[in-house]
Protein backbone atom coordinates (compact mmCIF):
# COMPACT_ATOMS: atom_id res chain seq x y z
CA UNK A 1 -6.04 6.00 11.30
CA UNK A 2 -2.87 3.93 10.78
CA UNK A 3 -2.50 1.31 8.24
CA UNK A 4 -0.26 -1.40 6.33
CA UNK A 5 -0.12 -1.21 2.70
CA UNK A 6 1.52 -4.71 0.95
CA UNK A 7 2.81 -4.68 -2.44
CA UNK A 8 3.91 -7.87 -4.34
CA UNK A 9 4.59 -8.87 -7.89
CA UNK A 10 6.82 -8.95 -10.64
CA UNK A 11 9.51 -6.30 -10.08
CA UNK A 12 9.71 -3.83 -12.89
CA UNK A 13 10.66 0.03 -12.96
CA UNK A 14 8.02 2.46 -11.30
CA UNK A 15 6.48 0.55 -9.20
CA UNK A 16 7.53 2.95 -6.29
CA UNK A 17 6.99 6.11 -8.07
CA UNK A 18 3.22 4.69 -8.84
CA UNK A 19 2.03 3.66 -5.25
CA UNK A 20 3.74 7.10 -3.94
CA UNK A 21 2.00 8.68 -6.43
CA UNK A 22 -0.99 8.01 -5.34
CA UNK A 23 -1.18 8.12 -1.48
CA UNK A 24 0.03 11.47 -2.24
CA UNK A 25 -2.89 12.13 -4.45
CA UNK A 26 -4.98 11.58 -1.02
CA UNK A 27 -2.68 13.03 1.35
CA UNK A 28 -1.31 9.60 3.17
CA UNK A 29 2.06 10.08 4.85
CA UNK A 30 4.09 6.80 4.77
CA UNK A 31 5.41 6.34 8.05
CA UNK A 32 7.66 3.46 7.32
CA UNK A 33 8.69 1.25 3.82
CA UNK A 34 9.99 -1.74 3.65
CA UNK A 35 10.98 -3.38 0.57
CA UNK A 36 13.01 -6.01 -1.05
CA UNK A 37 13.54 -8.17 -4.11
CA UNK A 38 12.96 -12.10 -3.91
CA UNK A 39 14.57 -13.11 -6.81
CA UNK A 40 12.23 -11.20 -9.68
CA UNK A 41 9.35 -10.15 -7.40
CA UNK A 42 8.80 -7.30 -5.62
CA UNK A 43 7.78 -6.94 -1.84
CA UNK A 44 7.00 -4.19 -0.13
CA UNK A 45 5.65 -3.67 2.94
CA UNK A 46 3.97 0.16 3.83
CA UNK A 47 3.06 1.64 7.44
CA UNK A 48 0.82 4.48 6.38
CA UNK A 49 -1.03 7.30 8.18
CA UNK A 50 -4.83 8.54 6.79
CA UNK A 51 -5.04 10.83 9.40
CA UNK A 52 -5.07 13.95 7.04
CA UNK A 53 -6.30 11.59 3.90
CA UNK A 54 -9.08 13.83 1.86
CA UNK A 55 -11.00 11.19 1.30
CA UNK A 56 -12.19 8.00 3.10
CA UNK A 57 -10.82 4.76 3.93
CA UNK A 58 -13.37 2.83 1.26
CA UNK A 59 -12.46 5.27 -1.25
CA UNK A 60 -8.44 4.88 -0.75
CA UNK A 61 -8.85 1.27 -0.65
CA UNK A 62 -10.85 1.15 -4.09
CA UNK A 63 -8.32 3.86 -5.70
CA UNK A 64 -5.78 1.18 -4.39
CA UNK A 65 -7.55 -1.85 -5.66
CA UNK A 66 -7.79 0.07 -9.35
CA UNK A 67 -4.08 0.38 -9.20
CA UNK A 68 -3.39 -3.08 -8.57
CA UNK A 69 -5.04 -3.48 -11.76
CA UNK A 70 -3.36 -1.26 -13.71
CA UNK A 71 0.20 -2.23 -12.33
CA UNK A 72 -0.25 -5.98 -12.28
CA UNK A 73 0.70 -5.98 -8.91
CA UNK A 74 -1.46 -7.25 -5.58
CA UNK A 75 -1.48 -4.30 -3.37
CA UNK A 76 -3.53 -4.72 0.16
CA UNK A 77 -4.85 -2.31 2.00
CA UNK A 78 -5.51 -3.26 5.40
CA UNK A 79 -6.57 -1.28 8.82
CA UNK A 80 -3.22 -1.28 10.95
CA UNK A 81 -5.60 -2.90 14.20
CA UNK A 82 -6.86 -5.74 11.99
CA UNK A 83 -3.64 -6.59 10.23
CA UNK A 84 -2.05 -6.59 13.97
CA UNK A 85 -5.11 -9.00 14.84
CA UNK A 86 -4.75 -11.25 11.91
CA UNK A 87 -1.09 -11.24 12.50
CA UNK A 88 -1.73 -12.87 15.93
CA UNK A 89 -3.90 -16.27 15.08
């Protein structure tokens, strides 16, 4: 299963290293990255594969959300077919 991983906040050092970090603690390839700066926030923008992911969706996404915390940063986790959906209305 495919699916789009956003990232947005304040930009300080790590931020990378920390989301990597983790979908490699869960086996998630990233596919494709996109990021930039807009003026001091961060924005990134992840195309990632669960296909060989240990663990399930729900439990990625709640790994995620605890992250979020810890960084101060919104990260999304969102199923690739719904965030393609969503995109459209």
């Amino acid at each position: 299963m495919k699916a789009i991983l956003t990232v947005i906040g304040n930009d300080k050092p790590g931020i990378v290293y920390k989301v990597s970090e983790l979908l490699f603690k869960f086996n998630i390839n990233i596919l494709d990255f996109s990021q930039t700066i807009m003026d001091d926030k961060f924005v990134a923008i992840l195309n990632v594969d669960l296909k060989e992911s240990n663990d399930s969706f729900e439990n990625v996404n709640k790994a995620i959300g605890k992250l979020s915390k810890e960084i101060g940063l919104d990260l999304r986790l969102q199923n690739e077919e719904l965030f393609d959906k969503m995109a459209r209305i």
